[in-house]
Protein backbone atom coordinates (compact mmCIF):
# COMPACT_ATOMS: atom_id res chain seq x y z
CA UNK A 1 16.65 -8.09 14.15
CA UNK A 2 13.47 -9.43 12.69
CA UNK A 3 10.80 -10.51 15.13
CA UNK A 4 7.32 -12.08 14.65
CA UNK A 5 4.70 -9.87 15.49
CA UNK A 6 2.41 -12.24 16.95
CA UNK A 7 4.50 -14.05 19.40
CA UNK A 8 7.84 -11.88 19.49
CA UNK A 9 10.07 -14.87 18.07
CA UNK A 10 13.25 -13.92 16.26
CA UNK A 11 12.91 -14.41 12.82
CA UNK A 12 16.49 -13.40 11.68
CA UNK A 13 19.16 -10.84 12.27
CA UNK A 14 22.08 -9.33 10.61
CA UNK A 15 25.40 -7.71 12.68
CA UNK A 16 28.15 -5.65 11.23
CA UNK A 17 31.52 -6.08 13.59
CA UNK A 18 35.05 -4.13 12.24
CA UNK A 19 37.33 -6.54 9.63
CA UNK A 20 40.10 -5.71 12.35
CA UNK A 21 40.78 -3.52 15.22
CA UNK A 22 44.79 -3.59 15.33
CA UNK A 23 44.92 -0.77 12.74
CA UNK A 24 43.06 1.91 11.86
CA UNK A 25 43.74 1.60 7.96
CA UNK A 26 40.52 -1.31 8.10
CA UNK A 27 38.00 1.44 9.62
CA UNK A 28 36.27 1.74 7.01
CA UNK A 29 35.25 -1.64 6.45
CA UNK A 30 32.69 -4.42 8.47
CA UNK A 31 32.23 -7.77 8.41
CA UNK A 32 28.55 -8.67 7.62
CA UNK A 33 27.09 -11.55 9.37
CA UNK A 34 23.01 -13.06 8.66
CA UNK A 35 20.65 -15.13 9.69
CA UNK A 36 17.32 -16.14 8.49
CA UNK A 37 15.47 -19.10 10.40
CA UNK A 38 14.54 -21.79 8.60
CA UNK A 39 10.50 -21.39 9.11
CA UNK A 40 10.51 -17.19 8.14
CA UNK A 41 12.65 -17.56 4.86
CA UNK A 42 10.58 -16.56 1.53
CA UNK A 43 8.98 -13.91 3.57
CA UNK A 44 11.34 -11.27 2.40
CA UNK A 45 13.02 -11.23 5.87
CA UNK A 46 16.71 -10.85 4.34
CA UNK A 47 15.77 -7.55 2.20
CA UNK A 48 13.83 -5.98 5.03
CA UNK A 49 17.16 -7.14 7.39
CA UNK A 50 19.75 -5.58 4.59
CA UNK A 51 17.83 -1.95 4.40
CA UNK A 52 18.33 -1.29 7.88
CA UNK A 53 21.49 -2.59 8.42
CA UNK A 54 23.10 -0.74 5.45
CA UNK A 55 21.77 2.53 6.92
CA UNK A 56 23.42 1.55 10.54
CA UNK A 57 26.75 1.05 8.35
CA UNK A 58 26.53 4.57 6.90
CA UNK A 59 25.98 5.78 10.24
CA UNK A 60 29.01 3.95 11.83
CA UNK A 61 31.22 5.01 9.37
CA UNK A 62 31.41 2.00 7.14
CA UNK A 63 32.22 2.65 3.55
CA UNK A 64 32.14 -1.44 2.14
CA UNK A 65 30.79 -4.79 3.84
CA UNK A 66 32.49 -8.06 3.70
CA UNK A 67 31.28 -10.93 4.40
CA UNK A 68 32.18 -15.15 4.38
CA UNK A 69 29.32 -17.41 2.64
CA UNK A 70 29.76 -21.14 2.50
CA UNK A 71 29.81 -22.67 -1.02
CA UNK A 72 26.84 -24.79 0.15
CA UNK A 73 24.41 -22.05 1.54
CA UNK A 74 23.33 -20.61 -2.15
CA UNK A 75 20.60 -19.19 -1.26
CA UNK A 76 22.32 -16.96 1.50
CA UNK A 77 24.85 -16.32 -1.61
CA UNK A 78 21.92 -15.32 -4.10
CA UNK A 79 20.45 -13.17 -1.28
CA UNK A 80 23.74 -11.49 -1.12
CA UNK A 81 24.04 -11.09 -4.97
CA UNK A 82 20.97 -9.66 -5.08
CA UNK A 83 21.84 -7.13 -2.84
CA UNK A 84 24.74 -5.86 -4.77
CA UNK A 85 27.24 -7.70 -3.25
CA UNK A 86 30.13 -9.12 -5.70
CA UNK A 87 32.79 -12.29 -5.37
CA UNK A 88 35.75 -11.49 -5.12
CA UNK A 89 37.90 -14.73 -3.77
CA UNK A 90 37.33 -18.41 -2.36
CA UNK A 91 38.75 -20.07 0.60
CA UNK A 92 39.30 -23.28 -0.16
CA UNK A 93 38.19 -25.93 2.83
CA UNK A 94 37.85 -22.87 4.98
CA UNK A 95 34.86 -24.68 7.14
CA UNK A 96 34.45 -28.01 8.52
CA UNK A 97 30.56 -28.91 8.83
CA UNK A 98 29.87 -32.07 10.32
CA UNK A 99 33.38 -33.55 9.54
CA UNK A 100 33.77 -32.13 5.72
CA UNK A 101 35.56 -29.28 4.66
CA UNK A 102 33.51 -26.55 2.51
CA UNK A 103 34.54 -23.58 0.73
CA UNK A 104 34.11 -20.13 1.88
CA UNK A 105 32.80 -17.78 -0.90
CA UNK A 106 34.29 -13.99 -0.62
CA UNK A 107 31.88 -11.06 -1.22
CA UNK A 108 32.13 -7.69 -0.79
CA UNK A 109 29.74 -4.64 -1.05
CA UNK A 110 30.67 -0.71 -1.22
CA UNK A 111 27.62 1.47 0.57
């Protein structure tokens, strides 16, 4: 979690949670979830938020990160990519946002 030193207000977070719990053959990979808020992004927040929690993955056990971007949020994608993190699929109309459907973008990330 990211905080603002002057008046404690979260700035943005990242959490890791298991792909699936029903088998142990998915241990070794998280799901990766972020966010920056809207007033704090620019400031580097993401990059500071992605060092950390990489190191927590190690530490859990967690070989690669996966995680679900919306087509429309690029610069969540390009903060991603710039990361490391690679596509590897689309799910087509996989969110509704205010009524319309929008594609999910697959990436992935080995640590």
């Amino acid at each position: 979690m990211a905080c603002c030193e002057r008046s404690a207000a979260i700035l943005g977070f990242q959490n890791i949670e298991p792909v699936a719990q029903y088998t142990k053959a998915f241990d070794h990979v998280g799901v990766i979830g972020m966010f920056v808020g809207e007033g704090a992004r620019g400031q580097g927040i993401s990059k500071r938020l992605f060092a950390s929690t990489f190191e927590v993955a190690k530490q859990k056990g967690y070989e690669k990160l996966f995680a679900y971007v919306r087509r429309d949020n690029e610069r969540a994608l390009a903060a991603y990519i710039r990361q490391g993190f690679e596509v590897v699929g689309v799910e087509k109309k996989h969110a509704k946002v205010y009524g319309e459907y929008v594609d999910e973008i697959l990436i992935e990330k080995w640590l």
